[in-house]
Protein backbone atom coordinates (compact mmCIF):
# COMPACT_ATOMS: atom_id res chain seq x y z
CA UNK A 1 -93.00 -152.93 132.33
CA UNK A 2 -92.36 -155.96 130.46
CA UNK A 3 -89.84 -157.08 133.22
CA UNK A 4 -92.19 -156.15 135.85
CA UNK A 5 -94.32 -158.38 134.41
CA UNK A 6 -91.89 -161.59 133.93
CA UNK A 7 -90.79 -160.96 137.64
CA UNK A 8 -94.14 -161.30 139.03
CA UNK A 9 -95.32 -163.94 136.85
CA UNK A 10 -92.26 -165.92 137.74
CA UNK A 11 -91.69 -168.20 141.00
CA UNK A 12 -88.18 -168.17 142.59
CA UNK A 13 -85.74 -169.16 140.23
CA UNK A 14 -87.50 -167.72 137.43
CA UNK A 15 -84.79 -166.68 135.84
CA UNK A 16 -83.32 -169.76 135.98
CA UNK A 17 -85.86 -171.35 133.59
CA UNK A 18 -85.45 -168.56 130.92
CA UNK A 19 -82.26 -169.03 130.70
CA UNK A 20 -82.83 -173.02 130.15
CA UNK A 21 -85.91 -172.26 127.38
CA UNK A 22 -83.31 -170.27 125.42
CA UNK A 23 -80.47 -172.19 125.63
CA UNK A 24 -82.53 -175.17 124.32
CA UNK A 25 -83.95 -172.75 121.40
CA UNK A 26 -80.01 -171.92 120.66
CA UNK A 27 -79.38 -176.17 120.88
CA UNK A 28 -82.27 -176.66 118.94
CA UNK A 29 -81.02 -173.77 116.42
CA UNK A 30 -77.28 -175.34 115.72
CA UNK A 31 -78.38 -178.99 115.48
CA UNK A 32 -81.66 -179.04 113.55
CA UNK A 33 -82.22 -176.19 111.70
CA UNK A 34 -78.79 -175.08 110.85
CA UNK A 35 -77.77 -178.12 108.85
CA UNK A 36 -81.24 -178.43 107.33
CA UNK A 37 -79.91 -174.88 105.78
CA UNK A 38 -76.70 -175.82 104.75
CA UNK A 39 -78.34 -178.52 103.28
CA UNK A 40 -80.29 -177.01 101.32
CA UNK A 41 -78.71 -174.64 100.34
CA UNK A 42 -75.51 -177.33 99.06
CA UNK A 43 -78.30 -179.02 97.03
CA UNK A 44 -79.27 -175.66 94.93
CA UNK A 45 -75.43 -174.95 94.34
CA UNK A 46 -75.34 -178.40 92.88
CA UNK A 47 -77.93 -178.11 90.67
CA UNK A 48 -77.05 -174.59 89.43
CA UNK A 49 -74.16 -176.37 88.59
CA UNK A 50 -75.07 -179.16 86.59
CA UNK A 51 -73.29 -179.33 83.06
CA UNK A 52 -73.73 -181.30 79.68
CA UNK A 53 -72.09 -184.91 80.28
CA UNK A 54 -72.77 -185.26 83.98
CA UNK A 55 -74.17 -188.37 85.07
CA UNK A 56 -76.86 -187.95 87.68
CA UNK A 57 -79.72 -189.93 89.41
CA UNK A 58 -83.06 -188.04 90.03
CA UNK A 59 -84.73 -187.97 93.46
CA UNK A 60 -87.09 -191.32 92.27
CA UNK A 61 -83.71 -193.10 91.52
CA UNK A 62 -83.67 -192.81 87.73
CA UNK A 63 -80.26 -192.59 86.22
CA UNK A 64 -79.20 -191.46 83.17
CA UNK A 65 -76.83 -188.20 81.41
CA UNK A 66 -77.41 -184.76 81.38
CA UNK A 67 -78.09 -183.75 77.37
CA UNK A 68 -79.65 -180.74 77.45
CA UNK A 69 -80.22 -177.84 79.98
CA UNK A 70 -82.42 -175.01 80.41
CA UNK A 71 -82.94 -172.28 83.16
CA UNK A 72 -85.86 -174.43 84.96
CA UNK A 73 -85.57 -178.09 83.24
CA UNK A 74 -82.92 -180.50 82.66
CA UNK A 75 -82.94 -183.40 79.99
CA UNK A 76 -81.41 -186.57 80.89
CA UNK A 77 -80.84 -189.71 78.52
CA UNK A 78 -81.38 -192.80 80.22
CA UNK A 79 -81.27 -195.16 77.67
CA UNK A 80 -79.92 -194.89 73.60
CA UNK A 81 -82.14 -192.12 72.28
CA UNK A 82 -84.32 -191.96 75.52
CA UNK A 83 -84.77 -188.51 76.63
CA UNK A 84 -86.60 -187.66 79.78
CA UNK A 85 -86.67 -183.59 80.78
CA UNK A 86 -87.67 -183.08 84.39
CA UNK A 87 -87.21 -179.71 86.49
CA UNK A 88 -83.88 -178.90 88.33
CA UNK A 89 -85.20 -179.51 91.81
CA UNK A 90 -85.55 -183.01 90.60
CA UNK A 91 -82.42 -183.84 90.50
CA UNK A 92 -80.86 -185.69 93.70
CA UNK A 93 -77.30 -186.43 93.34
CA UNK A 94 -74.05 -186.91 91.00
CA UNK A 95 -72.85 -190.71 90.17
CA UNK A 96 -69.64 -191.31 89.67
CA UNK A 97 -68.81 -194.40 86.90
CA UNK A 98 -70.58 -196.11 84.80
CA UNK A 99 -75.05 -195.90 85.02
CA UNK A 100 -75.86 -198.56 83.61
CA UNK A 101 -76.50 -202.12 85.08
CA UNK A 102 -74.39 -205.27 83.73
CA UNK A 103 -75.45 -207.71 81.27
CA UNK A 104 -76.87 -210.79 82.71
């Protein structure tokens, strides 16, 4: 019935423009949403595993060390005997090096 339907609904070369609205779903699909995915789904593997030591920089560009973890929170030292704790999801990245700016 359905197809019925679709056939009467649709002008010549109907079919033809159902095949062009799902292949641009399926582009849409593999280059948007797809790596949005991955994405995110890189980002919560990082974060699950953080460790004691690691310096990181928090998604408003604070960086500092991981001191102390928890199942939901992470505390970072950003300065000598500064501790901040935010949640996981608030951390953005992994630095590499030294945090800390040069002396002027």
């Amino acid at each position: 019935m359905l197809a019925s339907l679709l056939l009467q609904a649709a002008p010549a070369g109907g079919y033809s423009q159902i095949i062009f609205i799902v292949g641009m779903v399926i582009v849409m699909y593999f280059f948007m949403i797809r790596p949005q995915q991955k994405k995110a789904s890189d980002a919560k593997k990082f974060r699950a595993s953080l460790a004691k030591g690691t310096n990181v920089v928090t998604i408003g560009g604070l960086h500092g060390k991981v001191v102390e973890l928890n199942e939901e929170t992470i505390t970072v030292e950003v300065d000598k005997g500064v501790r901040l704790r935010f949640d996981r999801s608030a951390i953005a990245r992994e630095v590499t090096g030294k945090t800390t700016a040069p002396a002027a």
